[in-house]
C-alpha atoms as a PDB file:
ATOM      1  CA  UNK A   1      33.773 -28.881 -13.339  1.00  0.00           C
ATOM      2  CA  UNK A   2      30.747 -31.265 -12.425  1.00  0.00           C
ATOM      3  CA  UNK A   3      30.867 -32.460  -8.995  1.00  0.00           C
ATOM      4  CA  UNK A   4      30.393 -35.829  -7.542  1.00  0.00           C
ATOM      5  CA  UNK A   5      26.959 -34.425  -5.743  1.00  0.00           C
ATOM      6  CA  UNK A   6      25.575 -33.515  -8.983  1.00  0.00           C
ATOM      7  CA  UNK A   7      27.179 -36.266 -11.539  1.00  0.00           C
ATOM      8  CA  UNK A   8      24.928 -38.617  -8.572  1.00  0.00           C
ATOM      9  CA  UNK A   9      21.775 -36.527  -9.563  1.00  0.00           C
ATOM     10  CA  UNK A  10      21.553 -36.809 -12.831  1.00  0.00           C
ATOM     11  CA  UNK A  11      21.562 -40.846 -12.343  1.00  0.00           C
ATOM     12  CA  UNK A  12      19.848 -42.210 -15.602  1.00  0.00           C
ATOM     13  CA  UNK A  13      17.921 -44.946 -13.673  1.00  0.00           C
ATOM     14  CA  UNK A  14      16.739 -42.062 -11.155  1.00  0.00           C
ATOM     15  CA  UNK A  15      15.350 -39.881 -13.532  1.00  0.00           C
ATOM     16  CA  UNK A  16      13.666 -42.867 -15.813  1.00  0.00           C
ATOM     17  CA  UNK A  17      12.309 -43.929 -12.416  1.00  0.00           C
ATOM     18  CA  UNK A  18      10.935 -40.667 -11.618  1.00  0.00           C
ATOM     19  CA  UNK A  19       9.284 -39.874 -15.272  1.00  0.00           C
ATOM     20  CA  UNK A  20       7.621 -43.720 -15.098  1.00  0.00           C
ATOM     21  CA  UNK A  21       6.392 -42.544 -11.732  1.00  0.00           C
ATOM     22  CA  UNK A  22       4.994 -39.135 -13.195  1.00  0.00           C
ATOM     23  CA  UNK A  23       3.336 -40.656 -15.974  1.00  0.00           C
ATOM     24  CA  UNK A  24       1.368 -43.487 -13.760  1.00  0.00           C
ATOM     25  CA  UNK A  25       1.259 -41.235 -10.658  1.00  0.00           C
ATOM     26  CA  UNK A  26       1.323 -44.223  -8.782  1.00  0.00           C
ATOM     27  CA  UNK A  27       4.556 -45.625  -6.898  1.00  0.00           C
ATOM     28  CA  UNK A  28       3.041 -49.239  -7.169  1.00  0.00           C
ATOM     29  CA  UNK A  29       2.134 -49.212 -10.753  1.00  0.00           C
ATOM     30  CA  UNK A  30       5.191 -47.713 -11.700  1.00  0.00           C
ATOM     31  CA  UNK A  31       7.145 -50.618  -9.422  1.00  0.00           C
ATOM     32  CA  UNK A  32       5.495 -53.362 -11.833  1.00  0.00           C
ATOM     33  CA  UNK A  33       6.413 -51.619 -14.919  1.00  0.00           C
ATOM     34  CA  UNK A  34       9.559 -51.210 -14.061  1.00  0.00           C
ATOM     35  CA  UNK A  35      10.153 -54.446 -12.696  1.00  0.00           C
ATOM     36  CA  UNK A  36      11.159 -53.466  -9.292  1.00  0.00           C
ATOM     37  CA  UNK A  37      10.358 -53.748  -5.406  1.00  0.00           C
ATOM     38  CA  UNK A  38       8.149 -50.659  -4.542  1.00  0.00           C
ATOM     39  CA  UNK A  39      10.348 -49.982  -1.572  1.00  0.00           C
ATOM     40  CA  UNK A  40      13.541 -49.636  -3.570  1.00  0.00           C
ATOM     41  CA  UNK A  41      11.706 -47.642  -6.093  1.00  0.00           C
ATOM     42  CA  UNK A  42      10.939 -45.104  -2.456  1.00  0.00           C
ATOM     43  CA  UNK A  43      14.381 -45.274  -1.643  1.00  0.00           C
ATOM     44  CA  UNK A  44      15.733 -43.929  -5.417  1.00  0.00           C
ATOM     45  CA  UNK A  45      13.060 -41.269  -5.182  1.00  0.00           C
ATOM     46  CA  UNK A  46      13.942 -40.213  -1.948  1.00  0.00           C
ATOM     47  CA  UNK A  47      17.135 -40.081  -2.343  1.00  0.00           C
ATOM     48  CA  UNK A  48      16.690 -37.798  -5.446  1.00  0.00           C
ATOM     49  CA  UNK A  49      14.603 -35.696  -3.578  1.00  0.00           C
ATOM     50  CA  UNK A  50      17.182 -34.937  -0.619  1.00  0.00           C
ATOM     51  CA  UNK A  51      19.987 -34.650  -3.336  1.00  0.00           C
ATOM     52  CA  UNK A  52      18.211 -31.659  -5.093  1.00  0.00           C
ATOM     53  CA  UNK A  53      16.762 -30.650  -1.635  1.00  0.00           C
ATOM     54  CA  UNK A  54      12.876 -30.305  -3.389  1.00  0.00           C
ATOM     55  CA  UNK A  55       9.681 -32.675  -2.906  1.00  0.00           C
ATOM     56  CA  UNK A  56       9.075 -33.819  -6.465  1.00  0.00           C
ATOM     57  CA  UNK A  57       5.631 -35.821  -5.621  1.00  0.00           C
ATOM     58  CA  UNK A  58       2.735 -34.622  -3.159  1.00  0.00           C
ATOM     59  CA  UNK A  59       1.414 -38.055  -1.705  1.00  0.00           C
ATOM     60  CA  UNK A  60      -2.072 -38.559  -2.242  1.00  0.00           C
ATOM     61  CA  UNK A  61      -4.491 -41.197  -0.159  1.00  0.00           C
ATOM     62  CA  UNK A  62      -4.235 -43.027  -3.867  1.00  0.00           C
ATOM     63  CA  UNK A  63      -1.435 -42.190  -5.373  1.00  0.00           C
ATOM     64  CA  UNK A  64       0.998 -39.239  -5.746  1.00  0.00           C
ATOM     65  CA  UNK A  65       0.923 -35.892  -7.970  1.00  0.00           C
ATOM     66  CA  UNK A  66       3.673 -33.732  -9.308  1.00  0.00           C
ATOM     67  CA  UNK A  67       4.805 -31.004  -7.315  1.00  0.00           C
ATOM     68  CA  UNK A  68       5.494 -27.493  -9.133  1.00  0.00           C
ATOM     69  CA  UNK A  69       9.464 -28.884  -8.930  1.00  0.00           C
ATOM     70  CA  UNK A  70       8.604 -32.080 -10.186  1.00  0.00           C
ATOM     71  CA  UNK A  71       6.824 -30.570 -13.478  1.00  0.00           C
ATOM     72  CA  UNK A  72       9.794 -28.350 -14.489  1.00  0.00           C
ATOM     73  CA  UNK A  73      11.741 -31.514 -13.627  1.00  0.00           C
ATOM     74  CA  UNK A  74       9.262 -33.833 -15.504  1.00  0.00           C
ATOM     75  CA  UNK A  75      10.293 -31.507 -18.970  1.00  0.00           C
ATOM     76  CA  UNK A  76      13.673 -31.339 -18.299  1.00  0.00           C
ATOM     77  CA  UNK A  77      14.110 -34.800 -17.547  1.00  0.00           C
ATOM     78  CA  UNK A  78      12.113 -35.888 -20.149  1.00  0.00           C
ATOM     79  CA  UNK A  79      13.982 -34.183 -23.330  1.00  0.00           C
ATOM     80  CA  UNK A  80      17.366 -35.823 -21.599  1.00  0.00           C
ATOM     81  CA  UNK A  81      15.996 -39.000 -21.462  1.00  0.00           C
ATOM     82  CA  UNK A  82      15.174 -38.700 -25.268  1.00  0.00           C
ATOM     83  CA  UNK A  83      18.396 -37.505 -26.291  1.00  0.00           C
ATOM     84  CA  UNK A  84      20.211 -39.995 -24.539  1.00  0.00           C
ATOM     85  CA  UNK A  85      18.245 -42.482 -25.980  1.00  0.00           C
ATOM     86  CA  UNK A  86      18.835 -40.987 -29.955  1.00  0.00           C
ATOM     87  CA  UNK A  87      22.626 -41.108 -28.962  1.00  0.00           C
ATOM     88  CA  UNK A  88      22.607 -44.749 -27.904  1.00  0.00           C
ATOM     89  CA  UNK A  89      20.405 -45.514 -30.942  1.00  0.00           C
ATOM     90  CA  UNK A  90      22.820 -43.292 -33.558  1.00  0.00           C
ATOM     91  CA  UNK A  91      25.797 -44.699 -31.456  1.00  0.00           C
ATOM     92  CA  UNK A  92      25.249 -48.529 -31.751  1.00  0.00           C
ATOM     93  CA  UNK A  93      23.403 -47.760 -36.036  1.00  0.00           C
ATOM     94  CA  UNK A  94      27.404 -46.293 -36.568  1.00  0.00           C
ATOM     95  CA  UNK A  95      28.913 -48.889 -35.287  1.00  0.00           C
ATOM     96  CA  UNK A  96      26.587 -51.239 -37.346  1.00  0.00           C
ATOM     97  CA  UNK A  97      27.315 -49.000 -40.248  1.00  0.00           C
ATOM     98  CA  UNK A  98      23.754 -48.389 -40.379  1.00  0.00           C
ATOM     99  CA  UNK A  99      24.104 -45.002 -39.928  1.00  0.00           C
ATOM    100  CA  UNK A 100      27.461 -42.846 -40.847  1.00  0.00           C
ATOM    101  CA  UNK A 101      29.011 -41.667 -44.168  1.00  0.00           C
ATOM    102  CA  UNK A 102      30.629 -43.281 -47.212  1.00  0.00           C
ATOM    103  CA  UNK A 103      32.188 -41.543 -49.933  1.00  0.00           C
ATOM    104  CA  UNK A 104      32.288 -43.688 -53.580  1.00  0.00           C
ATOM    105  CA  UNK A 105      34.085 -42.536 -56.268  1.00  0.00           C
ATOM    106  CA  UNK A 106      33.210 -43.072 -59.902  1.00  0.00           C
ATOM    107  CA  UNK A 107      34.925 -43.053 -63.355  1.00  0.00           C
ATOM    108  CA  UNK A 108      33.400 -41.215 -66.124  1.00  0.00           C
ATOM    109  CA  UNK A 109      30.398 -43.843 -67.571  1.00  0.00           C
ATOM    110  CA  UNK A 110      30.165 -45.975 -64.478  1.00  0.00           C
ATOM    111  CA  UNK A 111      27.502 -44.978 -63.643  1.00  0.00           C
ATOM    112  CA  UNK A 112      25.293 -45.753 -67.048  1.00  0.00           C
ATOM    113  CA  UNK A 113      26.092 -49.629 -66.920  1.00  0.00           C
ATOM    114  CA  UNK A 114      23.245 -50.247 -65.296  1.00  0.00           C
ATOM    115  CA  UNK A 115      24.884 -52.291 -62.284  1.00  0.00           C
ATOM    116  CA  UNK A 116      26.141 -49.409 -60.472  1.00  0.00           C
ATOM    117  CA  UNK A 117      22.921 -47.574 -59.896  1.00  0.00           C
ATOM    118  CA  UNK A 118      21.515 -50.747 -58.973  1.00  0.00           C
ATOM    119  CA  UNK A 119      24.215 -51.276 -56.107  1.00  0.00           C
ATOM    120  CA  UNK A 120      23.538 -47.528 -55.171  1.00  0.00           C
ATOM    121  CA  UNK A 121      19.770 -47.921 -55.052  1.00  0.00           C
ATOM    122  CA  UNK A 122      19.906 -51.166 -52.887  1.00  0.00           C
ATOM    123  CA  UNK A 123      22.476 -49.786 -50.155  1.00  0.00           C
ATOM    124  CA  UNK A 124      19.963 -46.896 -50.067  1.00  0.00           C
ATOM    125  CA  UNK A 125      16.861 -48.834 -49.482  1.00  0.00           C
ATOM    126  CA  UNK A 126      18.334 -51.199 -46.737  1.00  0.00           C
ATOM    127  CA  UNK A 127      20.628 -48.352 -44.915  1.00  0.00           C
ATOM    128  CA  UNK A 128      18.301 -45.564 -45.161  1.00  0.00           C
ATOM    129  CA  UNK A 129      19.996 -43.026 -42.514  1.00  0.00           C
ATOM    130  CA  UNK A 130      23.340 -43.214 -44.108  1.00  0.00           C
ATOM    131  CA  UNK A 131      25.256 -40.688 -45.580  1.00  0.00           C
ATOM    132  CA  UNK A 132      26.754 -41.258 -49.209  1.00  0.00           C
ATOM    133  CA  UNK A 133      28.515 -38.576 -51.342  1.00  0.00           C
ATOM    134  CA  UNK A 134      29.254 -39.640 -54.782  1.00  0.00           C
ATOM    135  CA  UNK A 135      32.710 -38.159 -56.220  1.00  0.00           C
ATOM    136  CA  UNK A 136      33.388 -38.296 -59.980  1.00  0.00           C
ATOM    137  CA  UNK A 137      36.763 -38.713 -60.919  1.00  0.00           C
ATOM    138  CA  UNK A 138      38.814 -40.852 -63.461  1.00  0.00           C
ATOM    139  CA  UNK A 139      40.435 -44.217 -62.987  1.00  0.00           C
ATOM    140  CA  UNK A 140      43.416 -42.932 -62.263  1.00  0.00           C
ATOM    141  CA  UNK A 141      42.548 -40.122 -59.982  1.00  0.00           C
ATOM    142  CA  UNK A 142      40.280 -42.615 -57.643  1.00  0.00           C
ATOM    143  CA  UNK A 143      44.010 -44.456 -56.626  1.00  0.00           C
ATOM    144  CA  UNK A 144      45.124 -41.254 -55.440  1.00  0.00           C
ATOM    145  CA  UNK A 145      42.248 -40.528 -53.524  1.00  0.00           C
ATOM    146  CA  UNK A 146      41.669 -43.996 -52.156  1.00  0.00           C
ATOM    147  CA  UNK A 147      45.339 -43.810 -51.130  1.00  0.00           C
ATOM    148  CA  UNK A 148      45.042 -40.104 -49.454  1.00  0.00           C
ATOM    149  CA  UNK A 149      41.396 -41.698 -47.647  1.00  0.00           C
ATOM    150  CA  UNK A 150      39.526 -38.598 -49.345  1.00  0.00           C
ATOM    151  CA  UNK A 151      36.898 -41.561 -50.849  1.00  0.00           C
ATOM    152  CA  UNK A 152      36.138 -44.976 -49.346  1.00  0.00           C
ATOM    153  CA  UNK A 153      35.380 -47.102 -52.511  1.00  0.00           C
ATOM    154  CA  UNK A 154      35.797 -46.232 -56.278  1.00  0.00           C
ATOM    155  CA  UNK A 155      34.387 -47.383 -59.245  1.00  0.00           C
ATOM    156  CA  UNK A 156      36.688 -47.997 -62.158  1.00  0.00           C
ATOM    157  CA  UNK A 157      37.745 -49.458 -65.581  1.00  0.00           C
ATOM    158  CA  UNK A 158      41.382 -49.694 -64.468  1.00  0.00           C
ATOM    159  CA  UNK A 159      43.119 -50.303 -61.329  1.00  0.00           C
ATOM    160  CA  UNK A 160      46.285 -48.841 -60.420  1.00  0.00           C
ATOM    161  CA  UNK A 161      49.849 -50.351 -60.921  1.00  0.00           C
ATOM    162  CA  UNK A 162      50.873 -50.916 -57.340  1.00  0.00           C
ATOM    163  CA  UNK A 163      47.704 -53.080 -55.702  1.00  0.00           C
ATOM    164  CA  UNK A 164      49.026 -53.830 -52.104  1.00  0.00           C
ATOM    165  CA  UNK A 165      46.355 -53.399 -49.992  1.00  0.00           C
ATOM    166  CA  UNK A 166      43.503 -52.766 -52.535  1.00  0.00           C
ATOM    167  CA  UNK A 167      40.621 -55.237 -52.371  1.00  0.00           C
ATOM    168  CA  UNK A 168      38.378 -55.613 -55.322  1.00  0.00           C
ATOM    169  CA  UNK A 169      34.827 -56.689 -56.639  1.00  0.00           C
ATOM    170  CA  UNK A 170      34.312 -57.393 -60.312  1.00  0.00           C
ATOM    171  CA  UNK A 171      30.955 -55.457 -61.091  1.00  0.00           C
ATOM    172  CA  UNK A 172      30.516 -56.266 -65.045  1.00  0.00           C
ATOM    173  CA  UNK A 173      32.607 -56.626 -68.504  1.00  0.00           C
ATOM    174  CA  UNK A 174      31.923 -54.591 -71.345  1.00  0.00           C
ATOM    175  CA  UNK A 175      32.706 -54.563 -75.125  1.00  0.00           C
ATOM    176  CA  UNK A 176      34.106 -51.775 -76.663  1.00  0.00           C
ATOM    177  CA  UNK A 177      31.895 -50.097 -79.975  1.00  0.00           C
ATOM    178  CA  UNK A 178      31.677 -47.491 -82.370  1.00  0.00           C
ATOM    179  CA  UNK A 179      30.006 -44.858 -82.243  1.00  0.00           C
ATOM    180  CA  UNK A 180      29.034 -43.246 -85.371  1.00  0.00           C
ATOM    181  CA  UNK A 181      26.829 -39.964 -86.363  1.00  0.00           C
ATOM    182  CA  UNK A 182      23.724 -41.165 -88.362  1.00  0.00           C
ATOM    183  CA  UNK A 183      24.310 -38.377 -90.694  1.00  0.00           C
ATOM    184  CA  UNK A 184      27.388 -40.423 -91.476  1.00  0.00           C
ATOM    185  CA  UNK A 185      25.413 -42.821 -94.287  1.00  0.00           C
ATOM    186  CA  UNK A 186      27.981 -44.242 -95.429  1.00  0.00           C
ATOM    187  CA  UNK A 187      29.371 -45.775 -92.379  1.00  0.00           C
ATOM    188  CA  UNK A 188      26.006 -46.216 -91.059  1.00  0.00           C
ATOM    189  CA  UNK A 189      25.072 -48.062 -94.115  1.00  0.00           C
ATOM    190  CA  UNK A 190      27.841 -50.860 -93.991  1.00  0.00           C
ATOM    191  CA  UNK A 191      26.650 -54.174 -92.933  1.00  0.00           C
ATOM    192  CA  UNK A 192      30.239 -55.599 -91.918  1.00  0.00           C
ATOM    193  CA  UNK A 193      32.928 -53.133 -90.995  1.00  0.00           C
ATOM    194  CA  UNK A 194      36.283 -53.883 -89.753  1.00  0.00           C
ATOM    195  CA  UNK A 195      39.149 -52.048 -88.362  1.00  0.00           C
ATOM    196  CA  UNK A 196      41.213 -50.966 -91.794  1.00  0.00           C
ATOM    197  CA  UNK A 197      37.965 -49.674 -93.453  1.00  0.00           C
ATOM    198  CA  UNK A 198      38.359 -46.324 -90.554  1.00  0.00           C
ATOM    199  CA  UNK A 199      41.625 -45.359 -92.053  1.00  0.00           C
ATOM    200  CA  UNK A 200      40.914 -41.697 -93.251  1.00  0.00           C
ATOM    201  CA  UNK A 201      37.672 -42.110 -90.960  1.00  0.00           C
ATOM    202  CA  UNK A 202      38.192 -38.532 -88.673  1.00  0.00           C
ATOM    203  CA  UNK A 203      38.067 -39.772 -85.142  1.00  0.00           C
ATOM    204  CA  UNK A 204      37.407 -38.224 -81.843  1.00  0.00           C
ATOM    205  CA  UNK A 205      39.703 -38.979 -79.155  1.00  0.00           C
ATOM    206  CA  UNK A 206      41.402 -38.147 -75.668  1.00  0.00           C
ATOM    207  CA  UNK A 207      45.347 -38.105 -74.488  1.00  0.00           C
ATOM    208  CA  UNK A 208      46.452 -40.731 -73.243  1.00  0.00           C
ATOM    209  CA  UNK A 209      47.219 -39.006 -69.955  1.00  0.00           C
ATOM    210  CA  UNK A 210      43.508 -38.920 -69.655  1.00  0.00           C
ATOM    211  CA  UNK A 211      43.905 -42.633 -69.522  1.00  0.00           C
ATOM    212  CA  UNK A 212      46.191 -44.596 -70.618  1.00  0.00           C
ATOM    213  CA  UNK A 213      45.266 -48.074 -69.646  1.00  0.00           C
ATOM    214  CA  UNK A 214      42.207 -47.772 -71.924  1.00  0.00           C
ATOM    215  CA  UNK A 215      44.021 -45.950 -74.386  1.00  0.00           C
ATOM    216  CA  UNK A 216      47.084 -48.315 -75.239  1.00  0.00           C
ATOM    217  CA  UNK A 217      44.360 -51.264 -75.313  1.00  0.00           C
ATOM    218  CA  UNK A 218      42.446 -49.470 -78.082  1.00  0.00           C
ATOM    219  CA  UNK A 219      45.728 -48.582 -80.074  1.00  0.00           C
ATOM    220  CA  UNK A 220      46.673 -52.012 -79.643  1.00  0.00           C
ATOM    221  CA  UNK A 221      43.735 -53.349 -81.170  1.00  0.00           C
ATOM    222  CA  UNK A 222      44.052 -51.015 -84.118  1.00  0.00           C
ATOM    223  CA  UNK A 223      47.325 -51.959 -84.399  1.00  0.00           C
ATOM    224  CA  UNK A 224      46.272 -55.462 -85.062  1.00  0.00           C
ATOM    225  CA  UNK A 225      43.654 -54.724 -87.567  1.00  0.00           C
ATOM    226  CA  UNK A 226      45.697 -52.129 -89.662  1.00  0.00           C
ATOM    227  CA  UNK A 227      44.087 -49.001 -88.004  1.00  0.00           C
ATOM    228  CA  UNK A 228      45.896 -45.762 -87.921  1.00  0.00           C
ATOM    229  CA  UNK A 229      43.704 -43.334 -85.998  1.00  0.00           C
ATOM    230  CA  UNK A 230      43.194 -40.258 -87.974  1.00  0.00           C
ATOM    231  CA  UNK A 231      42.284 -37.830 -84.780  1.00  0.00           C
ATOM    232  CA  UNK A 232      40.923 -34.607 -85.529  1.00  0.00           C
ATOM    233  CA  UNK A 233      39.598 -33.390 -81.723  1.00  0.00           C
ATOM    234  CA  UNK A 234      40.093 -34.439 -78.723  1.00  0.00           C
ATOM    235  CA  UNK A 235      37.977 -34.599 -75.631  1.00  0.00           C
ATOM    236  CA  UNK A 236      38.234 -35.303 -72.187  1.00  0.00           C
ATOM    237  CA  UNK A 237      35.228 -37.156 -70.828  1.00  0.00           C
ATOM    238  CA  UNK A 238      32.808 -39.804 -72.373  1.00  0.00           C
ATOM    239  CA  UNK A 239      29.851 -37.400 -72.842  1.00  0.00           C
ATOM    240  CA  UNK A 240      31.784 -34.977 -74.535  1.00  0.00           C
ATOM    241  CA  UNK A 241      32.945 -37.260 -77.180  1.00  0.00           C
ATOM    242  CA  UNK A 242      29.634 -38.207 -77.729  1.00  0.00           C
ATOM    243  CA  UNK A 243      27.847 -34.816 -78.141  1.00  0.00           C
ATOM    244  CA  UNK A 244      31.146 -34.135 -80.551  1.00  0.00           C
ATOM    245  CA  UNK A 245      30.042 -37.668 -82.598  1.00  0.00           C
ATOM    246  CA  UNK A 246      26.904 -35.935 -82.866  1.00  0.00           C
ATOM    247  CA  UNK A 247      27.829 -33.239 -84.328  1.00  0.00           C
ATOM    248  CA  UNK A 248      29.560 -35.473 -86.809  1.00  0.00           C
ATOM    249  CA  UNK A 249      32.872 -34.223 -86.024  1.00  0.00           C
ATOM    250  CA  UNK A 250      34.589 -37.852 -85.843  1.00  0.00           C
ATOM    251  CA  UNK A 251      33.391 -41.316 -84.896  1.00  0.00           C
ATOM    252  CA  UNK A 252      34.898 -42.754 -81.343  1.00  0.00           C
ATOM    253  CA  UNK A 253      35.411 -45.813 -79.581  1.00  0.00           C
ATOM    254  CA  UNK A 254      32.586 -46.125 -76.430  1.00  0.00           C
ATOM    255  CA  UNK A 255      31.822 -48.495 -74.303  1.00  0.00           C
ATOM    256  CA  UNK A 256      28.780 -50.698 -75.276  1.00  0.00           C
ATOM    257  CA  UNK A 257      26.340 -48.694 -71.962  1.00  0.00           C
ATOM    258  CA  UNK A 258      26.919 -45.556 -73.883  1.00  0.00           C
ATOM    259  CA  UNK A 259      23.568 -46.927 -75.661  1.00  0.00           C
ATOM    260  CA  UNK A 260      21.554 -45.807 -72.339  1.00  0.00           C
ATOM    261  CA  UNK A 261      22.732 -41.861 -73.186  1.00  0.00           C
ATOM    262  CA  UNK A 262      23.909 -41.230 -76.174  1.00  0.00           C
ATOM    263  CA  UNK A 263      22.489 -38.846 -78.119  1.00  0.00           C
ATOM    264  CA  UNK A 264      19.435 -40.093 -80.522  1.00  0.00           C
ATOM    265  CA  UNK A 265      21.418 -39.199 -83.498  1.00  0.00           C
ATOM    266  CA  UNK A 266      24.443 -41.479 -82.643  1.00  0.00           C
ATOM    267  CA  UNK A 267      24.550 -45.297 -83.144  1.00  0.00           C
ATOM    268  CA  UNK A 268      27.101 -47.450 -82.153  1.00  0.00           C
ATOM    269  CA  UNK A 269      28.327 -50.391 -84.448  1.00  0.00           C
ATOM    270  CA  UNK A 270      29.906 -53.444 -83.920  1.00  0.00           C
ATOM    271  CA  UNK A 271      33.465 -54.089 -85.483  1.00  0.00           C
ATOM    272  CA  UNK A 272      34.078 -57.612 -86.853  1.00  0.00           C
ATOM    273  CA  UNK A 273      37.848 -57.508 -85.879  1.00  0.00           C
ATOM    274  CA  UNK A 274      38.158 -55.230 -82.730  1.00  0.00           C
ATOM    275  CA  UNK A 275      37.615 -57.765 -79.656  1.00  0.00           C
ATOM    276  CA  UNK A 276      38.659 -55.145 -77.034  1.00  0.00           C
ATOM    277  CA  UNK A 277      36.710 -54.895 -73.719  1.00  0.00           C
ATOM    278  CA  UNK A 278      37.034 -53.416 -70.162  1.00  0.00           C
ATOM    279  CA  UNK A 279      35.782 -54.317 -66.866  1.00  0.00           C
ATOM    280  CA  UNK A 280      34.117 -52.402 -64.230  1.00  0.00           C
ATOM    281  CA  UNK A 281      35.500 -53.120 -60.771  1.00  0.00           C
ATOM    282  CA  UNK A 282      34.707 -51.776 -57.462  1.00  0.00           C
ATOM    283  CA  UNK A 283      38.080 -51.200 -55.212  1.00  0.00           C
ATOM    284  CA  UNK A 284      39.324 -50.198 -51.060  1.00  0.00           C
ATOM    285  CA  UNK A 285      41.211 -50.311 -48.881  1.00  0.00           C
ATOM    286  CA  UNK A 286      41.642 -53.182 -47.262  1.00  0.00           C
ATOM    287  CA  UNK A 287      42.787 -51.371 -43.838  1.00  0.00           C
ATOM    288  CA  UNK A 288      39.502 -49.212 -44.378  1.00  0.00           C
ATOM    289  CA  UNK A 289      37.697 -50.029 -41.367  1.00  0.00           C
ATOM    290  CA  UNK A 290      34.580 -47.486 -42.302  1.00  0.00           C
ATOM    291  CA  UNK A 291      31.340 -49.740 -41.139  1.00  0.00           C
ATOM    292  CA  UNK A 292      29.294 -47.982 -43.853  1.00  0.00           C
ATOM    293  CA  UNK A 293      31.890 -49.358 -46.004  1.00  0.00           C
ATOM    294  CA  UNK A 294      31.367 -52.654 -44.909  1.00  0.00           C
ATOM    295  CA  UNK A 295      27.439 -52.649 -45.937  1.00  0.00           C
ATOM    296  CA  UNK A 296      28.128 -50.887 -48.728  1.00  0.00           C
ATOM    297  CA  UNK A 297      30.459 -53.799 -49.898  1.00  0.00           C
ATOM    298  CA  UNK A 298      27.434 -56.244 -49.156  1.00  0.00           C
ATOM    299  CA  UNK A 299      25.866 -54.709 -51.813  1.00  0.00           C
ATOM    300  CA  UNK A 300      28.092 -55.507 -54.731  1.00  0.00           C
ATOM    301  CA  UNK A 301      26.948 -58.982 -54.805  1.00  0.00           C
ATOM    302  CA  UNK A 302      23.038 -59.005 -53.763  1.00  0.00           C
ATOM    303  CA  UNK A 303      20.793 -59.369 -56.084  1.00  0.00           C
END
């Protein structure tokens, strides 16, 4: 346990009082830097000195010089100094959220729609020594986790049923397309296409427990237009179902950003009668009180 006699000793203003000294080797000059009567300055020093029970300057006719204590004290003293100054400094950036760490979820495509690495590339440039981890997960999955705290802020298509103390940020809307092999001419070929010309079409899909928001919107717009899915394969994630389009497996319903990474030998074609689209939206918690959270919210609406 630290005593009294030595929690006195280690004094901040003592020690930054003696370094100043050290550096200037001069009690006067270091009085005027530090803004201080030259006799209280003694006092401090003197009573430092006493306290460890070791002279720390040898007075000179013009000044003063370290004594063989005072140099082992100088390097000690001085490394403490700077670490209690990085604390302060790392101390007060967290609190600012300047410094700290956020973790953002992201559904599957988010992240090629253009907006979102935008938003991640400004929060980088203006909060440079903070932490981010980026977490992929579905729609569906980011409620769970924003609920359990294990992310901060998600990025999704769909938010979750029950939104009681969710906040949220539109980021952009997006139509839904088709996206087609080019080996597939005769699709490729057609200069208006609607809904009832896929029937017999062999489609690429996912289960609706993959998502079901985005699934019963697409069946319902099928629906409308006289569309019975003929699903031959299913995938799980965006990029799959393209590479599988590729291959010329099926055609698939994508969202219109699949254009920045698709494969070259996949278009994606407008329907005349399929209006469907989905918006991006950032969401947290609204008792999240994360101050990297706070400037990372900022960010959704600079430009």
């Amino acid at each position: 346990m630290i005593t009294n006699r030595y929690q006195t000793i280690l004094e901040l203003k003592q020690l930054r009082y003696f370094t100043k000294i050290a550096q200037l080797e001069h009690f006067g000059q270091a009085a005027q830097d530090l803004h201080v009567a030259q006799p209280a300055l003694s006092r401090q020093i003197k009573q430092l000195e006493e306290e460890l029970g070791v002279e720390l300057f040898e007075r000179l006719p013009r000044g003063v010089r370290l004594t063989s204590a005072g140099r082992v004290l100088l390097e000690n003293a001085s490394r403490l100094l700077d670490d209690v100054d990085r604390m302060v400094a790392t101390t007060r950036a967290t609190a600012e959220g300047k410094s700290g760490f956020i973790k953002v979820g992201f559904a599957d495509g988010a992240t090629y729609s253009g907006h979102v690495p935008e938003i991640l590339g400004r929060f980088r440039k203006h909060n440079p020594k903070a932490e981010m981890e980026l977490v992929p997960a579905s729609s569906i999955a980011q409620a769970t986790l924003l609920e359990t705290e294990s992310i901060d802020l998600g990025f999704v298509y769909w938010l979750p049923q029950n939104t009681s103390g969710i906040e949220r940020s539109v980021i952009n809307e997006e139509r839904i397309v088709l996206a087609v092999s080019k080996s597939n001419k005769a699709l490729v070929a057609r200069k208006k296409l609607q809904l009832k010309d896929l029937n017999g079409v062999p489609f690429v899909w996912f289960k609706r427990n993959d998502g079901p928001m985005y699934y019963d919107l697409v069946l319902a717009e099928c629906n409308k237009g006289g569309l019975n899915m003929n699903v031959v394969q299913e995938a799980f994630t965006e990029s799959t179902m393209l590479s599988l389009v590729a291959a010329d497996i099926g055609v698939t319903f994508i969202t219109e950003s699949a254009r920045r990474r698709k494969p070259d030998n996949v278009v994606l074609l407008d329907i005349e009668d399929f209006n469907a689209t989905i918006t991006l939206q950032a969401m947290w918690r609204c008792s999240n009180r994360n101050p990297v959270l706070m400037r990372f919210i900022q960010e959704l609406s600079r430009e």
